[in-house]
Protein backbone atom coordinates (compact mmCIF):
# COMPACT_ATOMS: atom_id res chain seq x y z
CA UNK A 1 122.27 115.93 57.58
CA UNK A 2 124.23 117.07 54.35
CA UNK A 3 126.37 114.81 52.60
CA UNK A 4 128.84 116.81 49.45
CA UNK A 5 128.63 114.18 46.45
CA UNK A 6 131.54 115.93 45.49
CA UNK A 7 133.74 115.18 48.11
CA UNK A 8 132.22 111.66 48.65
CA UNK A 9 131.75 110.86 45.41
CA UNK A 10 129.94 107.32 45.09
CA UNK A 11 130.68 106.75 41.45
CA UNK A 12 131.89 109.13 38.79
CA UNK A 13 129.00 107.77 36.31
CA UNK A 14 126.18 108.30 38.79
CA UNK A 15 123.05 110.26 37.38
CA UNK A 16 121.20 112.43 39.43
CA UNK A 17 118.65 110.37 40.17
CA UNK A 18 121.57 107.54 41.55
CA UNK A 19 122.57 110.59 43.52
CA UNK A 20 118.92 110.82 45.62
CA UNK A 21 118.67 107.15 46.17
CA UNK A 22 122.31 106.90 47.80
CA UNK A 23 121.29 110.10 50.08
CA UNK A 24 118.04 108.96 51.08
CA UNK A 25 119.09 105.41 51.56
CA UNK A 26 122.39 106.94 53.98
CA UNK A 27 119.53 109.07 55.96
CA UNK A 28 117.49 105.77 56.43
CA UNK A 29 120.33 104.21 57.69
CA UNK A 30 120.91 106.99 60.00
CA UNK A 31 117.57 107.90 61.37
CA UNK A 32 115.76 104.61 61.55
CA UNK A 33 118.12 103.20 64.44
CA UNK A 34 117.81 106.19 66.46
CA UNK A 35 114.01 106.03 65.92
CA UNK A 36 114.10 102.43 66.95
CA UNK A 37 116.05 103.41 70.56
CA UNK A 38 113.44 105.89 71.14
CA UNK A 39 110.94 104.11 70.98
CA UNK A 40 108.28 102.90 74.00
CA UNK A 41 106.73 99.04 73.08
CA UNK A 42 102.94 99.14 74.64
CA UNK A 43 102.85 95.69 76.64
CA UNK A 44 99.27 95.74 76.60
CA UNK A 45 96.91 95.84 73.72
CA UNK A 46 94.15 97.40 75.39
CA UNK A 47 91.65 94.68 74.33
CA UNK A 48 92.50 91.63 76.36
CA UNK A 49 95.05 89.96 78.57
CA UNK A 50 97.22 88.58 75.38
CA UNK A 51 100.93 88.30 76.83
CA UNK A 52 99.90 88.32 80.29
CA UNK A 53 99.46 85.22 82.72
CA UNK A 54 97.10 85.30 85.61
CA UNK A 55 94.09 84.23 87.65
CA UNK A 56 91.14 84.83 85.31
CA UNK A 57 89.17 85.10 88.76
CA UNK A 58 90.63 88.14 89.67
CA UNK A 59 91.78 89.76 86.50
CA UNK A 60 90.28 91.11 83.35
CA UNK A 61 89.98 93.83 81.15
CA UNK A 62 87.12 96.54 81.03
CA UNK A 63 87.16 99.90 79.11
CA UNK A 64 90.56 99.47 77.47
CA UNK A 65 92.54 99.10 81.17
CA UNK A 66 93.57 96.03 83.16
CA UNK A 67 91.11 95.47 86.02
CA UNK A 68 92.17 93.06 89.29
CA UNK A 69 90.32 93.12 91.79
CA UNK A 70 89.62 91.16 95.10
CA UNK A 71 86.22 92.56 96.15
CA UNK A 72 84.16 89.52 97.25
CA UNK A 73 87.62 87.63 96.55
CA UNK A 74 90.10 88.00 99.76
CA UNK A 75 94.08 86.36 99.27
CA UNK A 76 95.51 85.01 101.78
CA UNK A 77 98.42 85.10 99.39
CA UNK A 78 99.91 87.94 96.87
CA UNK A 79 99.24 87.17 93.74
CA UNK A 80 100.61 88.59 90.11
CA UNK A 81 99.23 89.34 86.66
CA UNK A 82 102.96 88.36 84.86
CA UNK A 83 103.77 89.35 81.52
CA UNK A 84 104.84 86.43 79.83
CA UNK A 85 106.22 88.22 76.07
CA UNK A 86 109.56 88.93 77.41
CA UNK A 87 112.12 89.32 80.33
CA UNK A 88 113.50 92.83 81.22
CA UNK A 89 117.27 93.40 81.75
CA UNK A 90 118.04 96.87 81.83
CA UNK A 91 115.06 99.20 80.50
CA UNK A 92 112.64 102.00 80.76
CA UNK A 93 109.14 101.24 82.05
CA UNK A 94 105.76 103.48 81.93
CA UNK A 95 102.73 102.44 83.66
CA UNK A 96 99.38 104.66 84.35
CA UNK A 97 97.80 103.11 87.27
CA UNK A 98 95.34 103.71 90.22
CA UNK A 99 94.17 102.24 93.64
CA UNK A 100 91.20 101.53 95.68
CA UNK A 101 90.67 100.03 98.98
CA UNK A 102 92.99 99.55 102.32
CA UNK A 103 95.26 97.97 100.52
CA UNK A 104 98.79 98.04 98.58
CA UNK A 105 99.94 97.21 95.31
CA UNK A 106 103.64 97.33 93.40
CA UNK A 107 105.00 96.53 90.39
CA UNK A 108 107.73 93.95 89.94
CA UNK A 109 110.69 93.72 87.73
CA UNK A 110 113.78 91.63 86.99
CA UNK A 111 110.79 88.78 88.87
CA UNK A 112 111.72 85.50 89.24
CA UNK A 113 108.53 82.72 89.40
CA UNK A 114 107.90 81.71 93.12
CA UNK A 115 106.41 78.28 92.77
CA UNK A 116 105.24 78.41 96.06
CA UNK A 117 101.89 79.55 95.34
CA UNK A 118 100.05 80.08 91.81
CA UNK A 119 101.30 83.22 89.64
CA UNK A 120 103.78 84.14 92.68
CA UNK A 121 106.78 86.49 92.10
CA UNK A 122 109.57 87.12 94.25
CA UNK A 123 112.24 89.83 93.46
CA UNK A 124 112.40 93.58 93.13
CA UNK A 125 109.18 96.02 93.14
CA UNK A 126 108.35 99.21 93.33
CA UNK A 127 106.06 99.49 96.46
CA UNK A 128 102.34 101.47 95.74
CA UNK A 129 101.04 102.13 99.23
CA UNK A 130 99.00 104.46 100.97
CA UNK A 131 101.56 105.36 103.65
CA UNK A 132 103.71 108.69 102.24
CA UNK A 133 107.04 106.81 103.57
CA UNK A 134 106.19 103.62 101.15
CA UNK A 135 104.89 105.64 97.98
CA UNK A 136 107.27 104.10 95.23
CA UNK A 137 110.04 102.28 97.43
CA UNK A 138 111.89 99.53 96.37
CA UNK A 139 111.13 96.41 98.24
CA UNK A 140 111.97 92.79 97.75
CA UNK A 141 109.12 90.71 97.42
CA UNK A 142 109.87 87.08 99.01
CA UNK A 143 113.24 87.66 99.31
CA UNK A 144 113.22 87.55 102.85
CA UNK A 145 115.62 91.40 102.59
CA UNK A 146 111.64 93.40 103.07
CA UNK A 147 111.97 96.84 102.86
CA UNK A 148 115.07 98.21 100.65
CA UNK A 149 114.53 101.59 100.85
CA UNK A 150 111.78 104.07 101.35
CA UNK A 151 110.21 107.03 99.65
CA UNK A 152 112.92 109.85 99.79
CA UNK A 153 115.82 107.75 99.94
CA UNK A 154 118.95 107.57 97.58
CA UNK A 155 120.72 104.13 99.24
CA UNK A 156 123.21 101.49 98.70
CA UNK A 157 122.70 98.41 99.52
CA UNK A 158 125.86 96.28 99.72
CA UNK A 159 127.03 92.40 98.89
CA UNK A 160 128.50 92.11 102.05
CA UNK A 161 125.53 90.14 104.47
CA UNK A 162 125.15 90.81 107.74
CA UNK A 163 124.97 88.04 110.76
CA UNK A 164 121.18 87.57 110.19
CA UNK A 165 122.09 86.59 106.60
CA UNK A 166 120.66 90.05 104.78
CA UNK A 167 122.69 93.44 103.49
CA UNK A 168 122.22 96.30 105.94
CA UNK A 169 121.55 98.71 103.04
CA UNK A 170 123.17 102.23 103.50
CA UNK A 171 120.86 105.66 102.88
CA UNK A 172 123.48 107.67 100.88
CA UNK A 173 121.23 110.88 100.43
CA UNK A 174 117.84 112.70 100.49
CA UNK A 175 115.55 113.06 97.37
CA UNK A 176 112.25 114.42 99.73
CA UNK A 177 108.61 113.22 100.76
CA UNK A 178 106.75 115.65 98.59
CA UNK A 179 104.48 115.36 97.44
CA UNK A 180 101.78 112.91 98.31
CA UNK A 181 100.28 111.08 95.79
CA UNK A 182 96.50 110.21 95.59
CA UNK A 183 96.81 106.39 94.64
CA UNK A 184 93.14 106.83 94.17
CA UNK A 185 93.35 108.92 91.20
CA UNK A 186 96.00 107.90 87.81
CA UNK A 187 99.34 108.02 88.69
CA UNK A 188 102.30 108.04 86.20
CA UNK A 189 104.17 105.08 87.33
CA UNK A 190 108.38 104.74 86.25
CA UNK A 191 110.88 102.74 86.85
CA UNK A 192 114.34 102.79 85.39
CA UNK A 193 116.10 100.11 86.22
CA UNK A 194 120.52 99.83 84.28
CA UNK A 195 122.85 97.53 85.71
CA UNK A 196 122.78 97.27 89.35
CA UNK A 197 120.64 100.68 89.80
CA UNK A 198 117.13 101.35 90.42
CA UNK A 199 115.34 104.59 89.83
CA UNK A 200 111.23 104.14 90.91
CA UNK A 201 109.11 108.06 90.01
CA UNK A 202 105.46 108.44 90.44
CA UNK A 203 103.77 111.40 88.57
CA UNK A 204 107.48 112.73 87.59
CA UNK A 205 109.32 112.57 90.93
CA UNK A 206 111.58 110.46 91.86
CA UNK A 207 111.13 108.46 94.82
CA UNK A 208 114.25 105.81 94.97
CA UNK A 209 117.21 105.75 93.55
CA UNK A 210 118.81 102.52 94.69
CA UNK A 211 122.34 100.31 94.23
CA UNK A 212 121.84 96.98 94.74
CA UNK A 213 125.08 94.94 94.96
CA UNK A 214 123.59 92.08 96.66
CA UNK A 215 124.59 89.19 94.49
CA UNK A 216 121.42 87.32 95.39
CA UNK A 217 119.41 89.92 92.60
CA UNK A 218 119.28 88.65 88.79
CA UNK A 219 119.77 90.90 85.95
CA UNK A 220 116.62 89.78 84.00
CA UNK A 221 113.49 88.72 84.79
CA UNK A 222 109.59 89.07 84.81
CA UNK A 223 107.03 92.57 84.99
CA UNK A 224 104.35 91.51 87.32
CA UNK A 225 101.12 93.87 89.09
CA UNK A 226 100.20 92.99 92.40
CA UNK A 227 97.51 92.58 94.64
CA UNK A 228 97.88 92.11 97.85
CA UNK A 229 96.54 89.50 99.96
CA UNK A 230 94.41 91.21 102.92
CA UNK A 231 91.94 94.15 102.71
CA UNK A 232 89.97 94.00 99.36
CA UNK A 233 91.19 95.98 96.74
CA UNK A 234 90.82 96.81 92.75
CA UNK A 235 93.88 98.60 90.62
CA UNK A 236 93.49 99.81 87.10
CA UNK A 237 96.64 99.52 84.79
CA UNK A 238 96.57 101.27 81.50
CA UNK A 239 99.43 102.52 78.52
CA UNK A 240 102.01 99.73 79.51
CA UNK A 241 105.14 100.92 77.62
CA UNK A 242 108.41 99.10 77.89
CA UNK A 243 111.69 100.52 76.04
CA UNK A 244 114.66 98.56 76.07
CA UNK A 245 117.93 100.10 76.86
CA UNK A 246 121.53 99.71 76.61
CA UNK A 247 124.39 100.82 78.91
CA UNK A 248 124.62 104.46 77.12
CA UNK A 249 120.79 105.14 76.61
CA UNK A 250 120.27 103.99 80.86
CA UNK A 251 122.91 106.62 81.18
CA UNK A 252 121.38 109.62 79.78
CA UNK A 253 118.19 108.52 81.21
CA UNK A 254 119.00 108.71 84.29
CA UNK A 255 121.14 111.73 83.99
CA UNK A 256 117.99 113.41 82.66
CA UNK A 257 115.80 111.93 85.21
CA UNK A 258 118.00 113.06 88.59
CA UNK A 259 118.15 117.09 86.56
CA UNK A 260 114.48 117.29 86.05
CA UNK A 261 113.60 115.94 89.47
CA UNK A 262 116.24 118.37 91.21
CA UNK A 263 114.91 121.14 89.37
CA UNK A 264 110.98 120.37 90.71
CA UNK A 265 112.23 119.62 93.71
CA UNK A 266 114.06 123.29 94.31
CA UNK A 267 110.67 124.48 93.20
CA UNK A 268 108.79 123.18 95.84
CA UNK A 269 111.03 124.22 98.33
CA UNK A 270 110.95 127.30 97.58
CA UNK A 271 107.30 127.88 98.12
CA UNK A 272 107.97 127.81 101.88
CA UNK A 273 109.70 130.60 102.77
CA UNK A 274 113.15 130.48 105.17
CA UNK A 275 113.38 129.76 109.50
CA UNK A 276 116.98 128.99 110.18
CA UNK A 277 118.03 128.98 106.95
CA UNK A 278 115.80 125.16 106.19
CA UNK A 279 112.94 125.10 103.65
CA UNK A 280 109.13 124.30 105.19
CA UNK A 281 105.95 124.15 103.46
CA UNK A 282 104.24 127.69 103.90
CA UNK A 283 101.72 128.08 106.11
CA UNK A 284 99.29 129.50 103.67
CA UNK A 285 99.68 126.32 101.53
CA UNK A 286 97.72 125.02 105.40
CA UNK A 287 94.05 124.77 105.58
CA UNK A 288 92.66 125.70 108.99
CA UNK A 289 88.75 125.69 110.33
CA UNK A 290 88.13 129.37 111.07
CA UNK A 291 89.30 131.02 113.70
CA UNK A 292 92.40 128.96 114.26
CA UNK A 293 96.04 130.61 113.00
CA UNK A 294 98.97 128.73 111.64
CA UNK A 295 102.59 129.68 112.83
CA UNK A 296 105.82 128.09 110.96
CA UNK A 297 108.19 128.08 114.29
CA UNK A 298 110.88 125.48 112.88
CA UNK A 299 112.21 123.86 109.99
CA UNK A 300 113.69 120.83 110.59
CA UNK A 301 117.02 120.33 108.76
CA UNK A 302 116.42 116.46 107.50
CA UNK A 303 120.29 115.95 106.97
CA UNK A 304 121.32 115.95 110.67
CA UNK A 305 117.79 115.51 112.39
CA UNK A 306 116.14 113.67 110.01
CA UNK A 307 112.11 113.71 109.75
CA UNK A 308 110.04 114.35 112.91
CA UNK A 309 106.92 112.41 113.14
CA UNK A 310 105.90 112.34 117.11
CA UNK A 311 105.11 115.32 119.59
CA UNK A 312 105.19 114.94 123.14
CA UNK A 313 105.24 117.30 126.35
CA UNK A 314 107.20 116.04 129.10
CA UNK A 315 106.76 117.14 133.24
CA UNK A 316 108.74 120.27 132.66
CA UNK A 317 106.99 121.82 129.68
CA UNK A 318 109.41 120.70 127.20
CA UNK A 319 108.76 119.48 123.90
CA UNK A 320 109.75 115.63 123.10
CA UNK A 321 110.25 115.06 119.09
CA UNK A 322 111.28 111.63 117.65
CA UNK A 323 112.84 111.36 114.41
CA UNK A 324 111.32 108.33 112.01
CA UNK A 325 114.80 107.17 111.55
CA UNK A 326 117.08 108.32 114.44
CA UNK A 327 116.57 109.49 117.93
CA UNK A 328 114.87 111.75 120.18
CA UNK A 329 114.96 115.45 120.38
CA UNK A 330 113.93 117.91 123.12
CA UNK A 331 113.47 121.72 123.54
CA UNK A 332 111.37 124.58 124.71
CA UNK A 333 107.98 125.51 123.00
CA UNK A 334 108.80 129.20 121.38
CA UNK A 335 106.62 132.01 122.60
CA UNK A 336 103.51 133.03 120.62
CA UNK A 337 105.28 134.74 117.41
CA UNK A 338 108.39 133.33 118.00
CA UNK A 339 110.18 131.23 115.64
CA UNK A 340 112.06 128.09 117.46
CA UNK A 341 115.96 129.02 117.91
CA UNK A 342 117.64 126.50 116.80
CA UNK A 343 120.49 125.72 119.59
CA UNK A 344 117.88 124.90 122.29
CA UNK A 345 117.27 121.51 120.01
CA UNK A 346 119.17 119.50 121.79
CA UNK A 347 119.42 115.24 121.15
CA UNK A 348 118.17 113.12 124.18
CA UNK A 349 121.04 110.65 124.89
CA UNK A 350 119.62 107.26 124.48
CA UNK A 351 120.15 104.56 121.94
CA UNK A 352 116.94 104.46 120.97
CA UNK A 353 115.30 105.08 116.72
CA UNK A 354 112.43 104.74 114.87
CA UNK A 355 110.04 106.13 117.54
CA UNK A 356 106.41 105.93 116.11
CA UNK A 357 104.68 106.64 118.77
CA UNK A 358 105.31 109.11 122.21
CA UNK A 359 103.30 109.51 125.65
CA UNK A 360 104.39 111.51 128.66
CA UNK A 361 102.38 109.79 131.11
CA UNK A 362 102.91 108.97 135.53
CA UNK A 363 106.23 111.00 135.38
CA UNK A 364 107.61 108.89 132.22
CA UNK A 365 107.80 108.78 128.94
CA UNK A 366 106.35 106.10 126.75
CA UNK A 367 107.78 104.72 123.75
CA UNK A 368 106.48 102.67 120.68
CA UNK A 369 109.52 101.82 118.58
CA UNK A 370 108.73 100.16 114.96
CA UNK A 371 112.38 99.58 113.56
CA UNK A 372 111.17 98.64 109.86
CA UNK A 373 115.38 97.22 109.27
CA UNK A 374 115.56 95.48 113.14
CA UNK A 375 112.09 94.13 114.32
CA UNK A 376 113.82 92.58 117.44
CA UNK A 377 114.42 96.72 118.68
CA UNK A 378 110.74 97.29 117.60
CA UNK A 379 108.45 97.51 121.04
CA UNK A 380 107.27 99.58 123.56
CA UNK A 381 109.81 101.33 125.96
CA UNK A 382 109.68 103.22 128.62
């Protein structure tokens, strides 16, 4: 910054050295406020569990990181370490954690206390699970609304409720699946959460980026880790920075956020090269034993036949796919060193999604449907 004493003179009897303590007193006033907004506040102190509330049975801290742990110490309920120094309204936080065990953990924000069972949460989290589909989603924890939306998925989910009482939220475009995160080793953990939007990244990548108009979610509330009730398990948390944000700073971040994960995502699709004019991982990115050969023969195009998950050959030699979301597909295995053309994919007519599971078996085919949003369609079909 420079300031012209002439033209803003501050009084005509001012000496020089008046003249350096009015300039560096303006530049204090300038730069220490924008410091202050940049700023990350570490939650945890690295030495104990100061600011934090939880069972001392199953949490503690070791080598400068918060341990929890279940080993030798099985839930039958989720439980929460719950940082007690503030609530969070909108703001920016940074977590470096990692998993072990068959388990799941998550992160809540904007919690409310559920006084149902000691150091219980219920509200908004961002999901850490093994499965790729449920790495950094945004589920409500004891909400009763479950899964919100899942890795990959830009969605709305609106005020209006449905007849069983819940939103039906609305998947409003594709952010991608890749890639997949080792939960066993550190993990970059983010969440940005202004106003009514949620934006959950893992390792740089963003995984959600959610509206939530339900009226049923509070502005403000509680950061909570979980562990899970179930399988044993054991996270460790470390460099828990929160920065506070207002309506302009949330902007930007975002903004920022949603250009640097477009820009790594085009990268990554670009290491597979073109079939059909889609994007697929390149075969020699595929490890094989010896002997055996890779071939790339389609490329599925995600925004009109979403993501295929199940294989199945049916009594005339044709190939059964079922996308995770949506419906069933069927069409001709290509030749060897052929690529699949793309107009003999054809959609099998039946209202039928979320097809986990396929077996062509006695002239039929066998379905196991697991409709995460509608468990009464969830079963197996035939």
């Amino acid at each position: 910054m420079i300031l012209d004493m002439k033209l803003y003179p501050v009084c005509d009897r001012l000496n020089v050295a008046s003249h350096w303590s009015v300039l560096l007193t303006l530049l204090l006033a300038v730069a220490l406020p924008v410091c202050a907004q940049e700023a990350f506040k570490p939650l945890f102190n690295g030495k104990d569990l100061s600011g934090w509330e939880g069972s001392v049975a199953l949490w503690k801290v070791e080598r400068g990181e918060i341990v929890g742990s279940t080993v030798d110490n099985p839930l039958k309920k989720n439980t929460f370490l719950i940082y007690r120094g503030e609530e969070v309204g909108d703001f920016h936080l940074k977590v470096k954690l990692r998993m072990a065990g068959e388990n799941n953990s998550g992160i809540m924000y904007r919690a409310q206390d559920y006084d149902q069972y000691p150091y219980g949460l219920s509200g908004p989290q961002m999901d850490i699970h093994p499965k790729r589909e449920y790495q950094g989603m945004y589920f409500s924890e004891r909400t009763g609304r479950g899964i919100l939306a899942e890795r990959g998925q830009k969605v709305v989910v609106p005020a209006e409720l449905g007849a069983d009482g819940k939103p039906t939220p609305k998947v409003v475009g594709d952010l991608g699946k890749t890639p997949r995160f080792n939960l066993s080793q550190w993990n970059d953990y983010e969440i940005i959460a202004i106003g009514n939007r949620s934006i959950h990244k893992i390792s740089g990548m963003v995984t959600v980026d959610v509206v939530d108009q339900d009226p049923s979610v509070l502005p403000k509330g509680l950061i909570g880790f979980q562990l899970h009730a179930g399988a044993e398990m054991t996270i460790h948390v470390k460099d828990v920075a929160l920065r506070v944000l207002d309506e302009a700073e949330g902007l930007k971040a975002i903004e920022a956020t949603m250009k640097k994960h477009s820009r790594e995502r085009k990268k990554q699709l670009e290491v597979g090269r073109a079939v059909n004019e889609n994007r697929a991982t390149s075969v020699d990115k595929i490890t094989v034993a010896e002997g055996f050969k890779v071939e790339l023969l389609y490329s599925v195009p995600g925004e009109t036949q979403g993501s295929w998950i199940n294989l199945a050959l049916d009594g005339k030699n044709r190939l059964i796919a079922s996308d995770q979301f949506g419906g069933l597909y069927r069409f001709p295995a290509p030749a060897a060193g052929e690529v699949l053309d793309p107009s003999l994919v054809k959609a099998i007519p039946v209202d039928m999604k979320a097809a986990n599971g396929l077996l062509w078996a006695f002239d039929s085919l066998y379905v196991g449907v697991n409709d995460y949003r509608d468990k009464t369609r969830s079963g197996l079909y035939r």
